[in-house]
Protein backbone atom coordinates (compact mmCIF):
# COMPACT_ATOMS: atom_id res chain seq x y z
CA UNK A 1 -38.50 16.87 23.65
CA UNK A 2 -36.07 16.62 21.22
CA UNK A 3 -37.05 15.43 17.59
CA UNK A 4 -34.95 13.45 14.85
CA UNK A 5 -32.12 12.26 17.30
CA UNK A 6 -31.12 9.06 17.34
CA UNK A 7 -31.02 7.55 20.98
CA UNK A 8 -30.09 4.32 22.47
CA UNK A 9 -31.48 3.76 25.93
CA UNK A 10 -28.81 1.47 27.90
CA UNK A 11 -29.14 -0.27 31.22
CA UNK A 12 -26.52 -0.05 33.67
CA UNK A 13 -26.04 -3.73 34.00
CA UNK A 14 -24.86 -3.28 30.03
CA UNK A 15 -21.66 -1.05 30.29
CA UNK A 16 -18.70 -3.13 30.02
CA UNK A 17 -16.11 -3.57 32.96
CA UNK A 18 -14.27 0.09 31.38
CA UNK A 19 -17.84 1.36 31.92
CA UNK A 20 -17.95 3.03 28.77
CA UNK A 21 -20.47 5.58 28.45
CA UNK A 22 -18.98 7.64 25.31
CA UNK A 23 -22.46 7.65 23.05
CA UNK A 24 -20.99 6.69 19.64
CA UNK A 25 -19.93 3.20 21.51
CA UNK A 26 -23.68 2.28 22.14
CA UNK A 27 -24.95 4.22 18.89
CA UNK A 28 -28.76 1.74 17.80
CA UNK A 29 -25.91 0.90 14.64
CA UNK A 30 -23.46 -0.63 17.03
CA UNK A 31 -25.83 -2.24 19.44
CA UNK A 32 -28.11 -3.38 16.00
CA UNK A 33 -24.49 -4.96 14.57
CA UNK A 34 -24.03 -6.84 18.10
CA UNK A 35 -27.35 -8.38 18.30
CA UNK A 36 -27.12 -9.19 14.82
CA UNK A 37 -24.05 -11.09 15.68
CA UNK A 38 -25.48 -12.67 18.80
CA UNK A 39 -28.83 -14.23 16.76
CA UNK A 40 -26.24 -15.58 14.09
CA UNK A 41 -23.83 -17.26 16.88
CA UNK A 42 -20.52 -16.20 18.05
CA UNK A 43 -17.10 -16.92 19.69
CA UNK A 44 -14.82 -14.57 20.78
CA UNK A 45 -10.68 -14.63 18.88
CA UNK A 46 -9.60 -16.15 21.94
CA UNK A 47 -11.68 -19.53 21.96
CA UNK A 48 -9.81 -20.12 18.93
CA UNK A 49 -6.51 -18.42 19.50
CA UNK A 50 -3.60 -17.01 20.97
CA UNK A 51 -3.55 -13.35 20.64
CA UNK A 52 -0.21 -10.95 21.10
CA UNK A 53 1.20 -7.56 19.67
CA UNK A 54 5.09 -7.45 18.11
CA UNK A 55 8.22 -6.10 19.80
CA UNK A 56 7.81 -3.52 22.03
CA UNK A 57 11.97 -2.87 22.26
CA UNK A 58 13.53 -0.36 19.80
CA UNK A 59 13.78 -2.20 16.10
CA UNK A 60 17.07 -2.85 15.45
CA UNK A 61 17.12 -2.03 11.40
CA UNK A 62 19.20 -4.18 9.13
CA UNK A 63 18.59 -2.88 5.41
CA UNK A 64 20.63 -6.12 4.35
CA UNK A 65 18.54 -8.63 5.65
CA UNK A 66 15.68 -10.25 4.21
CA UNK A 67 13.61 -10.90 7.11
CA UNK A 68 10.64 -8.31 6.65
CA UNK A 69 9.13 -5.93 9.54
CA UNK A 70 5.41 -5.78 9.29
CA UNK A 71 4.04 -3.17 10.34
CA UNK A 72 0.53 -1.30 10.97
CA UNK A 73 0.90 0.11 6.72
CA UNK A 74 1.70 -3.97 6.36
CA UNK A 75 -1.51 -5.54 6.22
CA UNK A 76 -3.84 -4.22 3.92
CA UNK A 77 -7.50 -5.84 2.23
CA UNK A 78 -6.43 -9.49 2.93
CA UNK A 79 -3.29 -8.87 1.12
CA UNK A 80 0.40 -7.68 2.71
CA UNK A 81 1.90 -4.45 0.81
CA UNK A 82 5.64 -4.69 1.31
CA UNK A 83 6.47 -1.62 -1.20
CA UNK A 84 7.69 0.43 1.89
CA UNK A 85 8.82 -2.21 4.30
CA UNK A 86 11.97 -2.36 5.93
CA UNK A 87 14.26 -5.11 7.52
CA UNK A 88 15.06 -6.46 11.11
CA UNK A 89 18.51 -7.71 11.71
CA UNK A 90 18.92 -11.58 12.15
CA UNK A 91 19.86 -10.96 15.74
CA UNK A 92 16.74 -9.44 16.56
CA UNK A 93 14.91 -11.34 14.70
CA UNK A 94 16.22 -14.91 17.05
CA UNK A 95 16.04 -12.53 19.79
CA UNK A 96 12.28 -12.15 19.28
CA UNK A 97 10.70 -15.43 18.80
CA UNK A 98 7.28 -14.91 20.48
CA UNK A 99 6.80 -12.17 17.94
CA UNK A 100 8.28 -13.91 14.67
CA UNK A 101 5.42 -14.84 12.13
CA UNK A 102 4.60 -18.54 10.92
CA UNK A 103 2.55 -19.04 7.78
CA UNK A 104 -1.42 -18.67 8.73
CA UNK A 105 -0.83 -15.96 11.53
CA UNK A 106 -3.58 -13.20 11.04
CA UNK A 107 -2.27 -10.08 10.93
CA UNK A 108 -4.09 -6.65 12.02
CA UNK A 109 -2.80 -3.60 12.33
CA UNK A 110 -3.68 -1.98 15.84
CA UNK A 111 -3.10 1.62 15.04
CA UNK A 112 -3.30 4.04 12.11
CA UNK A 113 -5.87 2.85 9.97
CA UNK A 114 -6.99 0.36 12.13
CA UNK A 115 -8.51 -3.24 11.27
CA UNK A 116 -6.86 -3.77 8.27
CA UNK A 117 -5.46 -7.22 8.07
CA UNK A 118 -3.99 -10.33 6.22
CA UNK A 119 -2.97 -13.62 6.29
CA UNK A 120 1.06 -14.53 6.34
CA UNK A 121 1.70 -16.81 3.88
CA UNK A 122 5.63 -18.68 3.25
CA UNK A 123 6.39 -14.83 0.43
CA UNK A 124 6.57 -12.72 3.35
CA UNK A 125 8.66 -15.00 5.18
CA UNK A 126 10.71 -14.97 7.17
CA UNK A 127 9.21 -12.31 8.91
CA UNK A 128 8.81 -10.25 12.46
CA UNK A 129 6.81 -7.30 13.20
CA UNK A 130 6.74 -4.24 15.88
CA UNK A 131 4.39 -3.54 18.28
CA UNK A 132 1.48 -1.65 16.01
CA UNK A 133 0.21 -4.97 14.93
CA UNK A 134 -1.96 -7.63 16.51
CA UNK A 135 -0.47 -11.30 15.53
CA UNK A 136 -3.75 -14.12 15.87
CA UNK A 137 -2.54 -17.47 15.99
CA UNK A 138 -4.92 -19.68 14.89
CA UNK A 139 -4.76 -23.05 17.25
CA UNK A 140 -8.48 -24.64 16.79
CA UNK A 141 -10.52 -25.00 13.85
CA UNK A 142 -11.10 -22.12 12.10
CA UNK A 143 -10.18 -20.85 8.69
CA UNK A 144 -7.67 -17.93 8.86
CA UNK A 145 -8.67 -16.64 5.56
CA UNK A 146 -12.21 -16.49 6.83
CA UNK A 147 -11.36 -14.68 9.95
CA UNK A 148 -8.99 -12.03 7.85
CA UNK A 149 -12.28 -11.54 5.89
CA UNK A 150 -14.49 -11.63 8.72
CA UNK A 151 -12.91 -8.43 10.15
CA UNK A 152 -12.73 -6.61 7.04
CA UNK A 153 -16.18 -6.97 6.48
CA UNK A 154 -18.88 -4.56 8.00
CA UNK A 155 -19.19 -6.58 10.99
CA UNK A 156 -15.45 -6.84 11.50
CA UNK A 157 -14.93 -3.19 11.05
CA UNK A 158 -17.79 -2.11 13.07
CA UNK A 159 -15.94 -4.10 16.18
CA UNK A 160 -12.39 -3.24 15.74
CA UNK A 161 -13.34 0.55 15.40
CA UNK A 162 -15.74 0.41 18.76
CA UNK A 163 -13.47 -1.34 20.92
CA UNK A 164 -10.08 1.17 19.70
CA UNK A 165 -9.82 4.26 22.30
CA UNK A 166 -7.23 7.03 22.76
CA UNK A 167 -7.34 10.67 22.37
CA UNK A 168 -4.47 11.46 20.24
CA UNK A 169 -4.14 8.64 18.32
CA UNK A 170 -6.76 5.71 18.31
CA UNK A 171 -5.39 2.21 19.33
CA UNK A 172 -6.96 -1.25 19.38
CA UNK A 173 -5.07 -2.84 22.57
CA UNK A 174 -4.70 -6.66 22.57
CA UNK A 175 -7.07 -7.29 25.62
CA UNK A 176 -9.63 -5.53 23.31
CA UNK A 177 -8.61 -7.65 20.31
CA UNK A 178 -9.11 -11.04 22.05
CA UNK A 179 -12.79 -9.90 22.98
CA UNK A 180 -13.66 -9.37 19.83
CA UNK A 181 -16.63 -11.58 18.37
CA UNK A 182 -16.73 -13.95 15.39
CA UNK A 183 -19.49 -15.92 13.40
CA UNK A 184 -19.49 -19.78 14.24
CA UNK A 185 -19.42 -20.48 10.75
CA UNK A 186 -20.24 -24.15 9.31
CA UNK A 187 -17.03 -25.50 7.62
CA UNK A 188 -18.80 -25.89 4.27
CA UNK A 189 -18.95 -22.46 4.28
CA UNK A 190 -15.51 -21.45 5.79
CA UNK A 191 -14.12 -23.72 2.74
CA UNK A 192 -16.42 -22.02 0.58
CA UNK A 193 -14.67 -18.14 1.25
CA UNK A 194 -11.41 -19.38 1.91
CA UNK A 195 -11.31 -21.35 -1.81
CA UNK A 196 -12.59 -17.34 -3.14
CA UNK A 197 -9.27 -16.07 -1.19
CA UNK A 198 -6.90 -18.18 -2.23
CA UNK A 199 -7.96 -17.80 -5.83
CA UNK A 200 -7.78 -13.92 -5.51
CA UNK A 201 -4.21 -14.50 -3.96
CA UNK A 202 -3.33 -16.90 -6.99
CA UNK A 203 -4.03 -14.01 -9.68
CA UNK A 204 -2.07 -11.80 -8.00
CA UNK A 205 0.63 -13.39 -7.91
CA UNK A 206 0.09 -13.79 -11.69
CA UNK A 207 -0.31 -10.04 -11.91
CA UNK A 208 3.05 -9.80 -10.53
CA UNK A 209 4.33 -12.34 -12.56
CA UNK A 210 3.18 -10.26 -16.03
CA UNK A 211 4.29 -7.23 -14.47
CA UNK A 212 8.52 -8.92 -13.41
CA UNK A 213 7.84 -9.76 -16.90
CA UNK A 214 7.31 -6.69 -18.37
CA UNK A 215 10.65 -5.31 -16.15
CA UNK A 216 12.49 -7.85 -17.43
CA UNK A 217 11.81 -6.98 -21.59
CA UNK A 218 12.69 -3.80 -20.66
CA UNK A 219 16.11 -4.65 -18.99
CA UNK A 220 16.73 -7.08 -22.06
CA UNK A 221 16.06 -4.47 -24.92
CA UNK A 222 18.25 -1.83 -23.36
CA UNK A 223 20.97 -4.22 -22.37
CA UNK A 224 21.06 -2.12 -19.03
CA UNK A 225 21.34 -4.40 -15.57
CA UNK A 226 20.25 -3.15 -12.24
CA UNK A 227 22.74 -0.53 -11.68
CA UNK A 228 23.15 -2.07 -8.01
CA UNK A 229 25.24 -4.93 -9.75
CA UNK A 230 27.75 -3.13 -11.34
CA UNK A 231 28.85 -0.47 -8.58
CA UNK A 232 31.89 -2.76 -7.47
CA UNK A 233 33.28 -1.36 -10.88
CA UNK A 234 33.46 2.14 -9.20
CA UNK A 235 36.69 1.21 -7.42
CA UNK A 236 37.28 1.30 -4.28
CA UNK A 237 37.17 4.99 -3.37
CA UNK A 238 33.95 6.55 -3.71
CA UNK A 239 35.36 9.62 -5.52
CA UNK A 240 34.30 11.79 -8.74
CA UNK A 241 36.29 14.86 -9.62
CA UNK A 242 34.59 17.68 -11.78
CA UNK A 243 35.75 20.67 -13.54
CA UNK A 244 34.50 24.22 -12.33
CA UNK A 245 32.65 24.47 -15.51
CA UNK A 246 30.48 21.40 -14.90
CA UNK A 247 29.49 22.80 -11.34
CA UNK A 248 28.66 25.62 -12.70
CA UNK A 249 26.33 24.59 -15.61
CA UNK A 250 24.70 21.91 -13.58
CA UNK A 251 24.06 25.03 -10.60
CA UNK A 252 24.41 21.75 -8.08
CA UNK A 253 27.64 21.94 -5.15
CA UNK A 254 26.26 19.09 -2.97
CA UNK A 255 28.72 16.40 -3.49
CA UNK A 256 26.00 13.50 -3.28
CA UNK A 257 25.22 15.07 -7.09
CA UNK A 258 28.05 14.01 -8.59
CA UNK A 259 28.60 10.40 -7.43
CA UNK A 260 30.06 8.09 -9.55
CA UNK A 261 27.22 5.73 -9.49
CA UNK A 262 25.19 8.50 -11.75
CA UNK A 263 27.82 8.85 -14.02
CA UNK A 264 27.71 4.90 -14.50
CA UNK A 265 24.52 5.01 -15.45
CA UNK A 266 24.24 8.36 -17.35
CA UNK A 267 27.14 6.66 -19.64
CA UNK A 268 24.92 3.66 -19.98
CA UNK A 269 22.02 6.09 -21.23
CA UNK A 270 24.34 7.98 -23.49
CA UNK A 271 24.73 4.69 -25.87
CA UNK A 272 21.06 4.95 -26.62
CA UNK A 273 18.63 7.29 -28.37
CA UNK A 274 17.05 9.17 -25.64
CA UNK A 275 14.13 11.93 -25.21
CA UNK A 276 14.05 14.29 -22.30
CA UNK A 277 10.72 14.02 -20.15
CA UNK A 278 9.57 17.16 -21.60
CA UNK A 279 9.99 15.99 -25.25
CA UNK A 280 7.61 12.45 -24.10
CA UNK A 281 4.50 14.24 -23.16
CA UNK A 282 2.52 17.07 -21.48
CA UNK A 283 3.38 17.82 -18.10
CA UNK A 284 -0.14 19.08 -15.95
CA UNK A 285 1.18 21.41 -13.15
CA UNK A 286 -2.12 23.55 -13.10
CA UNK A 287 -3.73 24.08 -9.96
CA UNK A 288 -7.66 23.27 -9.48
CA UNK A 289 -10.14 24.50 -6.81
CA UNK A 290 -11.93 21.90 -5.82
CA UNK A 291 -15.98 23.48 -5.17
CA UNK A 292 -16.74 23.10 -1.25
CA UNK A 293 -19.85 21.33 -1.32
CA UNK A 294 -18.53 18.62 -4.35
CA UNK A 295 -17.35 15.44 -3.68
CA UNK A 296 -14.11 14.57 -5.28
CA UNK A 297 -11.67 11.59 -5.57
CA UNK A 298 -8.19 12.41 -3.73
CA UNK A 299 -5.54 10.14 -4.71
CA UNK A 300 -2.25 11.14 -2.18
CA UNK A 301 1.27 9.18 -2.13
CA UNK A 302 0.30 6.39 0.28
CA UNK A 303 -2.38 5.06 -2.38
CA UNK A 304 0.01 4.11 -5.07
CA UNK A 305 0.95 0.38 -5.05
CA UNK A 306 4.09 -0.93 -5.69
CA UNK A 307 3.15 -2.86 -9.47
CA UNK A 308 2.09 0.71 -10.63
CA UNK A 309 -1.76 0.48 -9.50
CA UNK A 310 -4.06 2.78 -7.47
CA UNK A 311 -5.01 1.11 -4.68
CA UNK A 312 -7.37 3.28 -3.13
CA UNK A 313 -8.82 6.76 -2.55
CA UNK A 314 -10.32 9.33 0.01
CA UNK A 315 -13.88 10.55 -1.12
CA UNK A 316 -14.64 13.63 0.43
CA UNK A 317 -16.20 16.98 -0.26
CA UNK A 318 -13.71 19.79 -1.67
CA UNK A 319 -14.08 21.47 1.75
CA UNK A 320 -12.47 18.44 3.35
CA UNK A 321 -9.67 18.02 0.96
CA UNK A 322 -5.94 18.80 2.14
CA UNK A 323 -4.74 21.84 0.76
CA UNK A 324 -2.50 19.63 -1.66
CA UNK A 325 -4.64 18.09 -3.86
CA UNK A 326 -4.89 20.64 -6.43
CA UNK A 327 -4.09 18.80 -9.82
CA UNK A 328 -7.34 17.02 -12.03
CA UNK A 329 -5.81 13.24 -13.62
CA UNK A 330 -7.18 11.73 -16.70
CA UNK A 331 -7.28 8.46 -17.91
CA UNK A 332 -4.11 7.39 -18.99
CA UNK A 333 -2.46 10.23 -17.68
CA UNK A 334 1.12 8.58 -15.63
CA UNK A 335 1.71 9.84 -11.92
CA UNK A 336 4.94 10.48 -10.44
CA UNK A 337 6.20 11.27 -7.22
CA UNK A 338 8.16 14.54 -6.64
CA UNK A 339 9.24 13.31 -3.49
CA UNK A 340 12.69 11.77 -2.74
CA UNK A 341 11.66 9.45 -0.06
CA UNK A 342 8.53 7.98 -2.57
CA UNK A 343 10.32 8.07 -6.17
CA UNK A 344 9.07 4.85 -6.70
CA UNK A 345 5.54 6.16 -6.05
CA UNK A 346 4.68 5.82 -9.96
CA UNK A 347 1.35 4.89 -11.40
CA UNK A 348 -0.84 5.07 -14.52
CA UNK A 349 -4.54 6.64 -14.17
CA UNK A 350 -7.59 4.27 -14.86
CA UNK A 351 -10.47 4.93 -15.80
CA UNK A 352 -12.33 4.81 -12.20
CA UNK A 353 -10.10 7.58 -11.37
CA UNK A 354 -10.76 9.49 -14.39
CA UNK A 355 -11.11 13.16 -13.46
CA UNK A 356 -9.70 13.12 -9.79
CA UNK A 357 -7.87 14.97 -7.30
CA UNK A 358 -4.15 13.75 -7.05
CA UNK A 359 -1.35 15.32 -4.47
CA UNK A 360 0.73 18.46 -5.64
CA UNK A 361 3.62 15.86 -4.40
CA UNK A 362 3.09 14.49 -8.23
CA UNK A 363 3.97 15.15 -11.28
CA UNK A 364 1.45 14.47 -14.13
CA UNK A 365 2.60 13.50 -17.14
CA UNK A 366 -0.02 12.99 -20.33
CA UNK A 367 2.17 10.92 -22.64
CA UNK A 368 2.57 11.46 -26.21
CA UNK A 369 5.44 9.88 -27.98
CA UNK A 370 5.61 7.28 -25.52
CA UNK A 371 2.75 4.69 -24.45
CA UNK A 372 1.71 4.80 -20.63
CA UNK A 373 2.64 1.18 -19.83
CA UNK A 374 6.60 1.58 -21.04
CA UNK A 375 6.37 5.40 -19.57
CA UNK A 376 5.58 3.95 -16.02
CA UNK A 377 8.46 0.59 -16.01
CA UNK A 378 11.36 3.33 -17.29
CA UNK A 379 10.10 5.34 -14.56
CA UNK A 380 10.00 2.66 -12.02
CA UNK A 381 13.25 1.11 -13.19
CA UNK A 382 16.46 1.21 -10.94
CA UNK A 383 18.63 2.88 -13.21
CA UNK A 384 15.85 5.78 -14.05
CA UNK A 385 15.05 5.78 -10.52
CA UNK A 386 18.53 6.95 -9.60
CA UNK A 387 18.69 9.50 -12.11
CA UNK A 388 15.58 11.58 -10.29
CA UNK A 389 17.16 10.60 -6.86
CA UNK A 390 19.96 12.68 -8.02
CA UNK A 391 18.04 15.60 -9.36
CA UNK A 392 16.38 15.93 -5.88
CA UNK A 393 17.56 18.90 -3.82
CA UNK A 394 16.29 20.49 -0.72
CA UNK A 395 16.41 20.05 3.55
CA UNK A 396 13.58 20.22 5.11
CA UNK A 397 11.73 17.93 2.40
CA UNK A 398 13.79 17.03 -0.20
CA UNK A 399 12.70 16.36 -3.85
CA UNK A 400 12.95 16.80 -7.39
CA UNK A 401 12.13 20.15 -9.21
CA UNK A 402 10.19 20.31 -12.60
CA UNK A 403 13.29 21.79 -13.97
CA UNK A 404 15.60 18.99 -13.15
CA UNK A 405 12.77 16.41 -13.75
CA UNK A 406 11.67 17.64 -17.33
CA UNK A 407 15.39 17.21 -18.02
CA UNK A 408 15.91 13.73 -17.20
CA UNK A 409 16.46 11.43 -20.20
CA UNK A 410 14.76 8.26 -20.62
CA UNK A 411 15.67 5.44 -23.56
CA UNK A 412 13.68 5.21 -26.32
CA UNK A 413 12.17 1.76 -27.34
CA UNK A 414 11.11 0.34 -30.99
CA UNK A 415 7.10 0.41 -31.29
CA UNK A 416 7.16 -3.16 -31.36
CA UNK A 417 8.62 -3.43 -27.50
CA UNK A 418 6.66 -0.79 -26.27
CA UNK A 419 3.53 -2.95 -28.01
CA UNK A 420 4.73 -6.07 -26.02
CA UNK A 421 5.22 -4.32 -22.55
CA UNK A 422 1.72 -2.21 -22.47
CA UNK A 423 0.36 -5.75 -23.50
CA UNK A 424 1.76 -7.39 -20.22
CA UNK A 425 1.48 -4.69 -17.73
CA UNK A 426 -2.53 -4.17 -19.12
CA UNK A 427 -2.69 -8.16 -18.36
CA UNK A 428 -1.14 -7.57 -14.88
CA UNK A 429 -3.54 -4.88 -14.04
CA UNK A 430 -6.73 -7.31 -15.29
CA UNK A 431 -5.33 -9.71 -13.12
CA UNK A 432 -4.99 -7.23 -10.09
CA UNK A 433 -8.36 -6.43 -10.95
CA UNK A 434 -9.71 -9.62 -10.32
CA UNK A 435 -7.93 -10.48 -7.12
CA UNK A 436 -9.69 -7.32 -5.72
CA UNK A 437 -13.07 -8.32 -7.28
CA UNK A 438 -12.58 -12.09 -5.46
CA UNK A 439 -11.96 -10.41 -2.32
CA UNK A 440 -14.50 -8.03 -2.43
CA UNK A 441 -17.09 -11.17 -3.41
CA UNK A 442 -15.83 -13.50 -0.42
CA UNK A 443 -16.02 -10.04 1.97
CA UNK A 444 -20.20 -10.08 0.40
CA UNK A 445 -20.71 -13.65 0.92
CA UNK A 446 -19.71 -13.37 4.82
CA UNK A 447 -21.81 -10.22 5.21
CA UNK A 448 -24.34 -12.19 3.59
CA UNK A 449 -24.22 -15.19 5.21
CA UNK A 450 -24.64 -13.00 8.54
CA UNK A 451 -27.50 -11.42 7.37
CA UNK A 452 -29.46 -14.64 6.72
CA UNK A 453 -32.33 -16.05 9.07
CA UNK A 454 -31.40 -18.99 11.51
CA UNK A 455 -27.82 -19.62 13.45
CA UNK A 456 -25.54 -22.68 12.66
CA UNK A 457 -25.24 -25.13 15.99
C-alpha cells in the first residue's frame, strides 16, 4: 500500500453527466471546497441570471471609435484594465446587441487567466466584448459586486478552475459557467461587501484623478500639447525631405524615421533645456542568475498598469523563471519598456518589489538628476512617447536600442515642479493602494463569512 498520497474515494453515482474522472477534479481540496459550499447554502449563476459569451464573428476593429472591446486581459481583481484595449466599430457594435454590455453586467474572462472578473460600470461604456469572456446578467436579487468578489475569492477560483477543460489551452465554456455555485448570502451582508467595493472603486478613481493631474502640470510647465492636436499643421502631404548627411549620421533609411510628426515635436523640445537619458540616471543592463532552488519576484510587461503601478507578479523558483528575467530592480528604480508595441509599459519600483526579477524587455533606469515621479509622466507622455517610437528599429520584434534610447532628450523641469508632481503621483499611488487593500478586505470577509458555522435560510 501506498503511503503519504492523498486519495479521494468517489462513487459512481457522483461523476457528473461529462463523467469526469481526471483525479485533480475530485482532489479531498475540491470535494472539501464543495461541501463547504453545500453546508453554507448555495444557488447556482443561473437562478439569478442570464449567462452568455461575446461575439463569436470576426471583430470588426475601429481605432476611432470609443466603444471599448473587453476582452479576456479586460477584467481583472474587480476592476477593468483598459491600458491595452481596442475599439469595435459602431456598426458592429448595433449589429451585436445580445453581446453589448449594460452597467452591472459581471464580467469573467473564460480563457487565459481564467476567473478574473469585474463589474461594468457607465466609464467603460459604451462597450461590447468578443467571445473570451462570460457576460452574467444579473436579473434577481443579488449584488453584482458580491458575486464579482465571490468568484475571486478562494471559493470562486477553486470552481471556475475545476469546471475549465481543454488540452491546449484551458477554457471555461458557458454551460460550465451557469453551473457554477454561489453563497445565498443575507442582504445585510451583500450590502455590507458591496459598500467595501464601491469605496475601493471611489479611490481609484481619485488615484486617477491625482495622477491626470500630475499629466496635466507637466503639459502646462512645458507649454507642449498632445502632439496628436497639432499634426493638421503638417500639411497635407505627409512628406519630409533630408539631406544625405542627415541619413547618414542618424545610420536610419526607413522612411517611417523621418516623419514630420517627429520633427514637430523634436522642434518643440529644442526650445527647452534638455538632458539626454544617459545624463538623468544610471541605466542597469546587467544580467543576474537567478539560484534554481530560490524563489524570486518576476515582474514581465503584462504586469505594468497603465497609471505607472505594478500590478502584480509571478513568484516562482529561479528554475521556473523565463529565460528573460535577468535584471535585479530597486526601490525607486523607473522601468521602461524596450518594446515598440508596449512603450507605454512605464513604471516606478516600490518597495514590495524591492530586489526583483524584471523582463530583459526593460530598461532600468536609477534616476539621479531627475526624481522618479517626473522621470515616469515625461516618459509616459505623448510627445516623449513618440520620440522612442521613432528610435525603434527591427522586423521580427521591433524595439528601441540602448543606443537610440540613452540618446533621447527629455525637458528639464524647475525643482519646484518636479516637487509638486512626485507629490501627486505618490498621492495617486496611496490611493491605488487602498482600493487594492478594500478589495482584498471585502474578498476576506466573503471567505470568512463562508467559513463560519450555520447557513442563512
Amino acid at each position: 500500500m501506498l503511503k503519504g498520497l492523498e486519495v479521494s474515494e468517489i462513487k459512481f453515482s457522483m461523476l457528473n453527466e461529462e463523467l469526469r474522472i481526471d483525479a485533480e477534479y475530485f482532489s479531498k481540496q475540491n470535494i472539501s471546497v464543495i461541501k463547504r459550499l453545500s453546508d453554507f447554502g448555495t444557488i447556482k449563476i443561473s437562478d439569478i441570471a442570464e449567462v452568455t459569451d461575446g461575439i463569436h464573428t470576426s471583430i470588426d476593429y475601429d481605432e476611432n471609435s470609443r466603444i471599448n472591446l473587453i476582452s479576456a486581459g479586460s477584467p481583472k481583481e474587480n476592476v477593468f484594465d483598459l491600458s491595452r484595449n481596442v475599439f469595435i466599430s459602431e456598426k458592429a457594435h448595433k449589429e451585436n446587441p445580445r453581446t453589448a454590455l449594460r452597467k452591472d453586467d459581471v464580467i469573467i474572462s473564460t480563457v487565459g487567466t481564467i476567473g478574473n472578473c469585474a463589474v461594468v460600470d457607465e466609464s467603460i461604456l459604451p462597450a461590447n466584448c468578443d467571445r473570451h469572456v462570460g457576460i452574467i446578467k444579473i436579473n434577481k436579487d443579488y449584488s453584482p459586486h458580491v458575486l464579482s468578489t465571490f468568484l475571486l475569492s478562494k471559493y470562486g477560483r477553486l470552481q471556475t478552475m475545476r469546471e475549465s477543460t481543454g488540452n491546449v489551452q484551458l477554457n471555461l465554456f458557458i454551460y460550465k459557467l451557469k453551473e457554477l455555485l454561489i453563497p445565498a448570502f443575507s442582504k445585510d451582508f451583500q450590502s455590507k461587501i458591496e459598500t467595501l467595493v464601491k469605496s475601493a472603486h471611489a479611490r481609484l478613481e481619485e488615484s486617477k484623478s491625482l495622477y491626470a493631474q500630475a499629466e496635466n502640470l507637466l503639459r502646462s510647465e512645458l507649454g507642449m500639447s498632445n502632439p496628436s492636436e497639432n499634426f493638421g499643421s503638417c500639411g497635407g502631404a505627409n512628406v519630409s525631405t533630408k539631406r544625405f548627411s542627415d541619413v547618414f549620421q542618424s545610420g536610419r533609411l526607413d522612411s517611417e524615421y523621418y516623419q514630420k510628426k517627429y520633427d514637430l515635436i523634436e522642434e518643440k523640445i529644442s526650445h527647452l533645456e534638455t538632458l539626454q537619458i544617459s545624463e538623468i540616471g544610471k541605466l542597469n543592463d546587467k544580467n543576474f542568475s537567478p539560484e534554481e532552488n530560490a524563489e524570486y519576484k518576476y515582474i514581465a510587461l503584462a504586469d505594468i498598469g497603465s497609471q505607472g503601478e505594478i500590478s502584480s507578479c509571478t513568484l516562482a523558483k529561479g528554475s521556473e523563471l523565463p529565460t528573460r528575467a535577468r535584471r535585479i530592480v530597486h526601490k525607486g528604480d523607473v522601468l521602461v519598456s524596450s518594446i515598440e508595441g508596449s512603450l507605454q509599459s512605464c513604471a516606478i519600483v516600490p518597495s514590495e518589489f524591492d530586489g526583483a526579477l524584471c523582463s530583459t524587455g526593460f530598461y532600468v533606469i536609477e534616476p539621479e538628476t531627475m526624481n522618479a515621479e517626473t522621470l515616469l509622466i515625461l516618459l509616459k507622455s505623448e510627445n516623449i512617447q513618440l520620440l522612442l517610437k521613432k528610435g525603434c528599429s527591427g522586423t521580427i520584434l521591433t524595439n528601441i536600442s540602448k543606443e537610440e534610447f540613452l540618446k533621447i532628450r527629455i525637458p528639464v523641469l524647475s525643482a519646484e515642479i518636479q516637487s509638486k508632481i512626485a507629490s501627486l503621483v505618490q498621492s495617486s499611488f496611496s490611493c491605488r493602494a487602498e482600493s487594492r487593500r478594500l478589495l482584498q478586505n471585502a474578498k476576506t470577509l466573503v471567505e470568512q463569512e463562508i467559513e463560519k458555522q450555520g447557513t442563512y435560510k
